[in-house]
PDB file of N, CA and C in Angstrom:
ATOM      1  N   UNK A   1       0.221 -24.844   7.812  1.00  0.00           N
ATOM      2  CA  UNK A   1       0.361 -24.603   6.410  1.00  0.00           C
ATOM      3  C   UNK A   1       0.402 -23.094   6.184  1.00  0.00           C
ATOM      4  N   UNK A   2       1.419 -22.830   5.203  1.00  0.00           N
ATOM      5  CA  UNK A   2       1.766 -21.085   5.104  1.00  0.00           C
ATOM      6  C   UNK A   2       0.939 -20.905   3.907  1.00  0.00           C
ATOM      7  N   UNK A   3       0.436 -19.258   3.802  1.00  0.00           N
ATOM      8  CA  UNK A   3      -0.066 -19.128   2.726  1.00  0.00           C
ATOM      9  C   UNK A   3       0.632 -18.880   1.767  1.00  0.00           C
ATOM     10  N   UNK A   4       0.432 -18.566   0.437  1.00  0.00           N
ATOM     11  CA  UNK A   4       1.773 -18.291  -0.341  1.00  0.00           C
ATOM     12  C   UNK A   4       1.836 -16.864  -0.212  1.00  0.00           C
ATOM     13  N   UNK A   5       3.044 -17.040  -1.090  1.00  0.00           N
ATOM     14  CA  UNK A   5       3.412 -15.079  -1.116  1.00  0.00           C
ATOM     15  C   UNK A   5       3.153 -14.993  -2.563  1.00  0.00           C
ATOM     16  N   UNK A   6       1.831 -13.953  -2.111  1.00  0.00           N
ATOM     17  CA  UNK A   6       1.869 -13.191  -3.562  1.00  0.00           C
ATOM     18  C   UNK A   6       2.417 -12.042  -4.284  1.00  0.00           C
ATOM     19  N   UNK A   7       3.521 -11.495  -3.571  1.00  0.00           N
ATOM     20  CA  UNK A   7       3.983 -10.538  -4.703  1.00  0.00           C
ATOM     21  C   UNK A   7       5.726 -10.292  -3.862  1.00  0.00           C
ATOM     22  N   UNK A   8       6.577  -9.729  -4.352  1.00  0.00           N
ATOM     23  CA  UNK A   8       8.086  -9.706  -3.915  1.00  0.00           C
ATOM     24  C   UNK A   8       8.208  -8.606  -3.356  1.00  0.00           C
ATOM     25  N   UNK A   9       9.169  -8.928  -2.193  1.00  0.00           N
ATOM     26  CA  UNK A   9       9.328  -7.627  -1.195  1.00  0.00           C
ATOM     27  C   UNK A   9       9.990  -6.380  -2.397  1.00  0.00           C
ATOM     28  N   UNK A  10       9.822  -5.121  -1.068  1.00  0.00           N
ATOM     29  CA  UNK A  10       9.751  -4.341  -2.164  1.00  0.00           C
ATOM     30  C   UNK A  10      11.075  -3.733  -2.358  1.00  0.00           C
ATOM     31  N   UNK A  11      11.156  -2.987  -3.697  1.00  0.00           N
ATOM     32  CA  UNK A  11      13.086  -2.579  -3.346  1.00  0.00           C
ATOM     33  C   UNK A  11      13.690  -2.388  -2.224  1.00  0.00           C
ATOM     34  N   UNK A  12      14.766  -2.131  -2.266  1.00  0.00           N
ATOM     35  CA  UNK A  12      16.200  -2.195  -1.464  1.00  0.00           C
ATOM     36  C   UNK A  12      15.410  -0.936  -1.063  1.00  0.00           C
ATOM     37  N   UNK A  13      15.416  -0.808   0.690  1.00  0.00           N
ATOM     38  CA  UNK A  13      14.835   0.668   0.857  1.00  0.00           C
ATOM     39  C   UNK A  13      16.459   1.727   0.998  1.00  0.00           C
ATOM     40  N   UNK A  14      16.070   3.063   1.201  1.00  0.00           N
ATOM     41  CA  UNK A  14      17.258   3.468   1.105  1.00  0.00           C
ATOM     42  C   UNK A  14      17.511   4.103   2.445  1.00  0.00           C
ATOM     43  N   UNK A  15      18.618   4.096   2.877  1.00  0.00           N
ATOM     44  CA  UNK A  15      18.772   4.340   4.284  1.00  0.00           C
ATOM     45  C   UNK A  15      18.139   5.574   4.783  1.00  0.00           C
ATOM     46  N   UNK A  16      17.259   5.018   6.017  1.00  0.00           N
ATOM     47  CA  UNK A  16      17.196   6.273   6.657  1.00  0.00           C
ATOM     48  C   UNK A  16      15.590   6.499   6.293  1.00  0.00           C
ATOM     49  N   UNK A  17      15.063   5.961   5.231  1.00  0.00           N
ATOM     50  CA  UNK A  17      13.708   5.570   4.121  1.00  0.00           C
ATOM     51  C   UNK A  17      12.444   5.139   5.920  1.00  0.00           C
ATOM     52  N   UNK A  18      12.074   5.756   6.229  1.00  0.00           N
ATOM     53  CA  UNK A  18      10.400   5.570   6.762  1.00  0.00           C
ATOM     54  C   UNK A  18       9.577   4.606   6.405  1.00  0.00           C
ATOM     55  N   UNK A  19       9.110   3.169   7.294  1.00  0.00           N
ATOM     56  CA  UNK A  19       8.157   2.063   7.415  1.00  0.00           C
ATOM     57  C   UNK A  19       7.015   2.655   7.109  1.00  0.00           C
ATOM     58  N   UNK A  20       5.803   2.424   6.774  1.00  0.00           N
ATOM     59  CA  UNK A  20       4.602   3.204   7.345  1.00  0.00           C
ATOM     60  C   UNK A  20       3.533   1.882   7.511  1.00  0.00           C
ATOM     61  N   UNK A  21       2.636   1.971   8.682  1.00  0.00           N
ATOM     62  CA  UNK A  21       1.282   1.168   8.802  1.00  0.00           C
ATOM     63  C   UNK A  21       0.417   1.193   8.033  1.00  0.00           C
ATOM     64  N   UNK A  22      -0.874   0.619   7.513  1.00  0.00           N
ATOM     65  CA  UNK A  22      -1.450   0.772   6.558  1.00  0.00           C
ATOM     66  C   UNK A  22      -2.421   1.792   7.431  1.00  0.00           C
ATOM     67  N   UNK A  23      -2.460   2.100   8.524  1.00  0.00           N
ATOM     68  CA  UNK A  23      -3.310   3.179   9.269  1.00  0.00           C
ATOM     69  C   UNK A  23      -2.529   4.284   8.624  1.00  0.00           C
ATOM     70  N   UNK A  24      -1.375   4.439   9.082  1.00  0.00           N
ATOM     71  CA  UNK A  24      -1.058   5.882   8.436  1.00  0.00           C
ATOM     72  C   UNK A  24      -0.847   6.331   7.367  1.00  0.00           C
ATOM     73  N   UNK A  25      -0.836   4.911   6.495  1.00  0.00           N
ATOM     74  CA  UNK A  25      -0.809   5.390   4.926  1.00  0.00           C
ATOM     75  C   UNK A  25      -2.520   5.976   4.705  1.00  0.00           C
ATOM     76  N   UNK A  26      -2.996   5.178   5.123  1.00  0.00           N
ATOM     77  CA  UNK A  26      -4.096   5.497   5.121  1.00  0.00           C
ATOM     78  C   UNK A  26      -5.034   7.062   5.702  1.00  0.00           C
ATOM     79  N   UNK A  27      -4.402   7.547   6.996  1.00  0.00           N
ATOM     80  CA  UNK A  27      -4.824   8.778   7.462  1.00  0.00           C
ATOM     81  C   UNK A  27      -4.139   9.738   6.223  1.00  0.00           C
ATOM     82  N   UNK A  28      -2.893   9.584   5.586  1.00  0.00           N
ATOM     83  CA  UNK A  28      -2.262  10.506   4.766  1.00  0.00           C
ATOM     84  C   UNK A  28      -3.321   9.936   3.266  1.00  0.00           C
ATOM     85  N   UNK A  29      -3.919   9.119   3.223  1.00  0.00           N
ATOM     86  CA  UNK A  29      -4.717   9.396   1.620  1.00  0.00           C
ATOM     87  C   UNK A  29      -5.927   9.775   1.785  1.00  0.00           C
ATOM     88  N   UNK A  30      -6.500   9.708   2.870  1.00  0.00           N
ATOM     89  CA  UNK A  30      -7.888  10.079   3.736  1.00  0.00           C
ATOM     90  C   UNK A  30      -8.470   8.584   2.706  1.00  0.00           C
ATOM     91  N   UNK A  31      -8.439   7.378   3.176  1.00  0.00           N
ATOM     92  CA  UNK A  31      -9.267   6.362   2.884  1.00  0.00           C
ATOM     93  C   UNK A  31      -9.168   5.603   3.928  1.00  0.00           C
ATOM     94  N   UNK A  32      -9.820   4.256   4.136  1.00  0.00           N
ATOM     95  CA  UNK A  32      -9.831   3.327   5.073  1.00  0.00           C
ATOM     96  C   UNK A  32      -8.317   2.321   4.757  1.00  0.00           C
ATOM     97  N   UNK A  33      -7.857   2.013   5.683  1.00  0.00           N
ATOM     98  CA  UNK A  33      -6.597   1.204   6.257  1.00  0.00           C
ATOM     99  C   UNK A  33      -7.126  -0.226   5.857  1.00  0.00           C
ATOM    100  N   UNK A  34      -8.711  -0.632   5.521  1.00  0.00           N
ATOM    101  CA  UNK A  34      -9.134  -2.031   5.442  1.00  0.00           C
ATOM    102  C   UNK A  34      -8.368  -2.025   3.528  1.00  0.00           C
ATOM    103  N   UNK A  35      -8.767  -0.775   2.603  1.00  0.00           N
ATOM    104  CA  UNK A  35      -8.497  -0.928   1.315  1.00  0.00           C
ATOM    105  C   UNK A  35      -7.113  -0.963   0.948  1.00  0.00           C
ATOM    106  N   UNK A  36      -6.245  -0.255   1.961  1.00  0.00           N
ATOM    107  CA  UNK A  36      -4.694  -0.081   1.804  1.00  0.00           C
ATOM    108  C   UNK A  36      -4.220  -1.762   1.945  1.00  0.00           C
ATOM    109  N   UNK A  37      -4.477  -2.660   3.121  1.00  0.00           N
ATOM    110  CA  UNK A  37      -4.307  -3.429   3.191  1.00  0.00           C
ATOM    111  C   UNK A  37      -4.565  -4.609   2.011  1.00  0.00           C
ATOM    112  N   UNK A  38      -6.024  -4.309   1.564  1.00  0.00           N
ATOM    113  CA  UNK A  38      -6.543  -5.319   0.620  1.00  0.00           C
ATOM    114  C   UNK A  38      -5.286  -5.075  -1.185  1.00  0.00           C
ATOM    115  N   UNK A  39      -5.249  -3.614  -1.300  1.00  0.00           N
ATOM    116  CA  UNK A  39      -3.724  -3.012  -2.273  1.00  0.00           C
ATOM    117  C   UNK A  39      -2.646  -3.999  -1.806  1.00  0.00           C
ATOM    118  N   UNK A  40      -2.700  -3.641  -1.061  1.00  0.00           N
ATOM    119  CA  UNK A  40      -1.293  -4.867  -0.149  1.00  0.00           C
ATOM    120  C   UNK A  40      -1.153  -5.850  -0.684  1.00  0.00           C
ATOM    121  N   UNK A  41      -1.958  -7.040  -0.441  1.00  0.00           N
ATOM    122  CA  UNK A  41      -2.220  -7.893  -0.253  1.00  0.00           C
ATOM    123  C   UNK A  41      -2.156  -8.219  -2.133  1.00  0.00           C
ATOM    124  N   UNK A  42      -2.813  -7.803  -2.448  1.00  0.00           N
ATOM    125  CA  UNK A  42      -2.939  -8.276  -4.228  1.00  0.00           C
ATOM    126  C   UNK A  42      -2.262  -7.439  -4.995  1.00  0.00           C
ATOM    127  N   UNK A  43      -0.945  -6.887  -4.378  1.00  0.00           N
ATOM    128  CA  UNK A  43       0.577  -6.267  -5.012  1.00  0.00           C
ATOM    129  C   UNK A  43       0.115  -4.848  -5.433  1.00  0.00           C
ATOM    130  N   UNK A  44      -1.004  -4.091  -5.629  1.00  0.00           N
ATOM    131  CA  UNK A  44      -1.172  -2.479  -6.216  1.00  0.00           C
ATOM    132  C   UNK A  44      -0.158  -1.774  -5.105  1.00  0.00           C
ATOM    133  N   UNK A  45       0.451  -2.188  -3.969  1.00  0.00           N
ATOM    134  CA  UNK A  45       0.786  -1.592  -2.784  1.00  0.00           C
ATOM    135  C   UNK A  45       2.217  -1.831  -2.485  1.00  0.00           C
ATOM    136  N   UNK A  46       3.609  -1.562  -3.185  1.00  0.00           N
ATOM    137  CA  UNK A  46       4.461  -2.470  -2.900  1.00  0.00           C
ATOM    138  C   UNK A  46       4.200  -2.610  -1.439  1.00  0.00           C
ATOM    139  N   UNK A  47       4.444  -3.593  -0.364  1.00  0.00           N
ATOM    140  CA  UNK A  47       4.817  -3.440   0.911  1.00  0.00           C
ATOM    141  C   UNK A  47       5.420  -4.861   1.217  1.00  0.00           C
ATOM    142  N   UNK A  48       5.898  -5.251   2.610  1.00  0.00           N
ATOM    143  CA  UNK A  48       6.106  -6.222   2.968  1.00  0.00           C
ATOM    144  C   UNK A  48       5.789  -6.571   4.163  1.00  0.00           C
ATOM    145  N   UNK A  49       5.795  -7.846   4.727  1.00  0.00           N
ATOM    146  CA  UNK A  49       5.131  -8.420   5.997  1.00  0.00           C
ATOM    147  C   UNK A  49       6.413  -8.390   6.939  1.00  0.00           C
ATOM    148  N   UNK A  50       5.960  -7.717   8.452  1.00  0.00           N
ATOM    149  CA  UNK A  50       6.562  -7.836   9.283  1.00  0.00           C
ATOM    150  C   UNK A  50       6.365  -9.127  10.551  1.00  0.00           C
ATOM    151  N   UNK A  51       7.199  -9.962  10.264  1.00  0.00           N
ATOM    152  CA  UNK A  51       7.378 -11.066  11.160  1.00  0.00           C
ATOM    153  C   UNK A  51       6.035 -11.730  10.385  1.00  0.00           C
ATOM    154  N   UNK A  52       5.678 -12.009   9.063  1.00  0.00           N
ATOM    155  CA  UNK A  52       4.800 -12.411   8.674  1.00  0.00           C
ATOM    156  C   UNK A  52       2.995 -12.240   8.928  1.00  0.00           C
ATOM    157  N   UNK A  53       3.448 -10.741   9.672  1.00  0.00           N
ATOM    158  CA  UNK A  53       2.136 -10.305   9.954  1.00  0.00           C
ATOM    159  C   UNK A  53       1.689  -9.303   9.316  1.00  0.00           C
ATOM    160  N   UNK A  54       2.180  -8.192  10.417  1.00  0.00           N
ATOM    161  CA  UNK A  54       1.529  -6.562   9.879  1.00  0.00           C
ATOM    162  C   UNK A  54       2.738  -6.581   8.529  1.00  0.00           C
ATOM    163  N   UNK A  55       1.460  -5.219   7.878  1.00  0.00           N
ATOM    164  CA  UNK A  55       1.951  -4.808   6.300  1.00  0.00           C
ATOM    165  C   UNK A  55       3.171  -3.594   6.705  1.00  0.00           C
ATOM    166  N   UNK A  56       3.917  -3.167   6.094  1.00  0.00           N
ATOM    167  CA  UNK A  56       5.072  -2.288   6.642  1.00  0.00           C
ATOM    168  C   UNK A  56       5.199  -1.789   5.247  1.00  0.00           C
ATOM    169  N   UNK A  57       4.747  -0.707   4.602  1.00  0.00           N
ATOM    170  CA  UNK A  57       5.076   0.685   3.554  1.00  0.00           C
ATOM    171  C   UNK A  57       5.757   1.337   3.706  1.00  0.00           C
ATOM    172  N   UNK A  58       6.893   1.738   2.712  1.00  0.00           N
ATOM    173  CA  UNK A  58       7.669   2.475   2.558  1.00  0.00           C
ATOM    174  C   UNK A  58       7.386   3.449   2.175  1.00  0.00           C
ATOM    175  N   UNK A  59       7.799   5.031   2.546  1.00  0.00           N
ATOM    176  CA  UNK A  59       7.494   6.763   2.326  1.00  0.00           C
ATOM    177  C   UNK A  59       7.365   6.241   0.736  1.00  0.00           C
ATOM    178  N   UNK A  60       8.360   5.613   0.434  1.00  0.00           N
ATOM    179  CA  UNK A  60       8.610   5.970  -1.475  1.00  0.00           C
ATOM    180  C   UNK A  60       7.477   5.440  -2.070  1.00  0.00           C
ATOM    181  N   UNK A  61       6.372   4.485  -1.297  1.00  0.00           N
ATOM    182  CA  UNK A  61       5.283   4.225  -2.013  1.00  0.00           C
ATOM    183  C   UNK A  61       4.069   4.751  -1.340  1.00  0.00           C
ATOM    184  N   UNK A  62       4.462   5.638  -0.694  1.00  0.00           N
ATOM    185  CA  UNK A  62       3.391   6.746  -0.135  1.00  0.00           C
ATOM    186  C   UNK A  62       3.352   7.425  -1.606  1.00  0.00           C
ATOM    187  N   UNK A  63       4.444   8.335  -1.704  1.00  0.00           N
ATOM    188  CA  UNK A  63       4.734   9.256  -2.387  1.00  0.00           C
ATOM    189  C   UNK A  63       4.297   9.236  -3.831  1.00  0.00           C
ATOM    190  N   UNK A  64       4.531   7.707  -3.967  1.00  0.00           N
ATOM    191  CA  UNK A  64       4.086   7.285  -5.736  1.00  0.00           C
ATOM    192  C   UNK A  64       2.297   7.257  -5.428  1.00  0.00           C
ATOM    193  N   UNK A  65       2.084   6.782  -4.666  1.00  0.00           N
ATOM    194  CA  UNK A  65       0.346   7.061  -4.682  1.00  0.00           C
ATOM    195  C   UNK A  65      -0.114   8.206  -4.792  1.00  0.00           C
ATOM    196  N   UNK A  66       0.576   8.809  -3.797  1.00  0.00           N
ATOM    197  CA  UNK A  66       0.348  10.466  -4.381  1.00  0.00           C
ATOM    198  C   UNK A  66       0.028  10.777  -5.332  1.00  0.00           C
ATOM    199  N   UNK A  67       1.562  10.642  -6.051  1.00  0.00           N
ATOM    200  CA  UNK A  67       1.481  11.033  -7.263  1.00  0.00           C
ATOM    201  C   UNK A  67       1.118  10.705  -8.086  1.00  0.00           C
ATOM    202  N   UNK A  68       0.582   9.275  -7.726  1.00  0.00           N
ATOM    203  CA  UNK A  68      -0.310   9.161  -8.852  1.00  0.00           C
ATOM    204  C   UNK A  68      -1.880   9.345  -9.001  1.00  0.00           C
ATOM    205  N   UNK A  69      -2.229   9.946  -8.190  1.00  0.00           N
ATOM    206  CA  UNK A  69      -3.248  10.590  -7.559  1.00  0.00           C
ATOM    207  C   UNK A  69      -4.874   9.347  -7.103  1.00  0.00           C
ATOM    208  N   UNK A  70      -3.747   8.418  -6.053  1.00  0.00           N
ATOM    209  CA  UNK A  70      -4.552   7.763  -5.243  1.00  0.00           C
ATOM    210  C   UNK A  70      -5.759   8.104  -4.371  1.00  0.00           C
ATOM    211  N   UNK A  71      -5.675   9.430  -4.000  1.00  0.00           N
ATOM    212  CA  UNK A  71      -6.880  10.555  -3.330  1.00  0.00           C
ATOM    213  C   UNK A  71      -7.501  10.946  -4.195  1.00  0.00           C
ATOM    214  N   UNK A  72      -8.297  10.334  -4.790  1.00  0.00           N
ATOM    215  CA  UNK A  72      -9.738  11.137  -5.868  1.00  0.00           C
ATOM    216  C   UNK A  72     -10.912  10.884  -5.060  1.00  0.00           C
ATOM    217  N   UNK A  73     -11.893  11.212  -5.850  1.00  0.00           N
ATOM    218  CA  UNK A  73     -13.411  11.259  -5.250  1.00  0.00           C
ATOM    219  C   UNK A  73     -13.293   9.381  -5.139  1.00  0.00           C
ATOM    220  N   UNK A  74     -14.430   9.449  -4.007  1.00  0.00           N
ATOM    221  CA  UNK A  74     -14.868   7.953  -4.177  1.00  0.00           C
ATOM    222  C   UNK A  74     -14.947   6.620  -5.215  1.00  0.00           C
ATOM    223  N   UNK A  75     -15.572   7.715  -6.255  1.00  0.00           N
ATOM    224  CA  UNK A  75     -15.970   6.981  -7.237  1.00  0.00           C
ATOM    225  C   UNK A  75     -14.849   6.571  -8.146  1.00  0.00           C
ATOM    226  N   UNK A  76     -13.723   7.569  -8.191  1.00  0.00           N
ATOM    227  CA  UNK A  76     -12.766   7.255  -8.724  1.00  0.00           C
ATOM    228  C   UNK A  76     -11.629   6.437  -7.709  1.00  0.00           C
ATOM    229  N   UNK A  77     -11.996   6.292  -7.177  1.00  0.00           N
ATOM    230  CA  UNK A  77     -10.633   5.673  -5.771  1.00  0.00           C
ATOM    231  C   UNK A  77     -11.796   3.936  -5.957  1.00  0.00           C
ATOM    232  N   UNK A  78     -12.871   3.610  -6.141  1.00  0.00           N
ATOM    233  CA  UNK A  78     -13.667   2.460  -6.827  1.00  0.00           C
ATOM    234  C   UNK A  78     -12.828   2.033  -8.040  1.00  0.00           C
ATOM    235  N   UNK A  79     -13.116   2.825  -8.857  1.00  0.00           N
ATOM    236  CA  UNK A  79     -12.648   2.523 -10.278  1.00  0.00           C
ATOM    237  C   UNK A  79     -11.210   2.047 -10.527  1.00  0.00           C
ATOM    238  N   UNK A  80     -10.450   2.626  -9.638  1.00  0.00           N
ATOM    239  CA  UNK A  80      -9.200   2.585  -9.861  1.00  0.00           C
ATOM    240  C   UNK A  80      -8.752   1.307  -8.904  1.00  0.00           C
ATOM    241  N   UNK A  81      -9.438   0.765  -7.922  1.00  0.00           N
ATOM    242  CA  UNK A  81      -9.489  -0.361  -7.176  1.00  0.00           C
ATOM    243  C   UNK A  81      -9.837  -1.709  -7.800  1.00  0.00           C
ATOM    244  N   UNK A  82     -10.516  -1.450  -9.108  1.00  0.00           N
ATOM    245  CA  UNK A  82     -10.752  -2.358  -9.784  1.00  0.00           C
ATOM    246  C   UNK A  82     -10.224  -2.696 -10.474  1.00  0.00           C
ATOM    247  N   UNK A  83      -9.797  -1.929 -10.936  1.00  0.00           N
ATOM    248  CA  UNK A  83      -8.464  -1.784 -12.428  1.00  0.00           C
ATOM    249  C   UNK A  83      -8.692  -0.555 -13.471  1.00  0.00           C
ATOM    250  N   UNK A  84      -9.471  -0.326 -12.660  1.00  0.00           N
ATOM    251  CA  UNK A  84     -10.045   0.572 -14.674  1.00  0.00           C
ATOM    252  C   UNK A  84      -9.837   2.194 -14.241  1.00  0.00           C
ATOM    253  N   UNK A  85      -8.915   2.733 -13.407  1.00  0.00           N
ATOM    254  CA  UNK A  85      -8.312   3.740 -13.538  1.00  0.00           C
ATOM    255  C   UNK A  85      -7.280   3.916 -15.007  1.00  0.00           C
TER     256      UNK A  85
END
């Protein structure tokens, strides 16, 4: 029995566009790879499943975390995990 899919792969990437692991998204926001994944998983993260396994991120949603300033203090990288950023 499959689990369902909760959220839709993510745009059309654009050629030439960089995969990323949730490890290295993760070394580039300085947080744990367990929270990138759990983003994943309940859509805050566009990404998609490779061979229905590992998570596979695209640079362009590196970049939007960035910018949207996914690297705050703890307390705010909490808050914003919850919803209430």
């Amino acid at each position: 029995m499959s689990r369902p899919r909760t959220q839709a792969p993510p745009k059309a990437l654009e050629p030439g566009e960089k995969l990323l692991t949730p490890d290295e998204v993760a070394e580039q926001l300085r947080c744990h790879a367990s929270g990138i994944r759990v983003a994943c998983r309940d859509g805050r993260i566009k990404a998609t499943r490779a061979f229905g396994r590992k998570w596979l991120i695209p640079q362009s949603e590196l970049t939007r975390l960035i910018d949207e300033g996914w690297n705050r203090t703890t307390d705010e990288q909490v808050a914003y995990a919850l919803g209430g950023a």
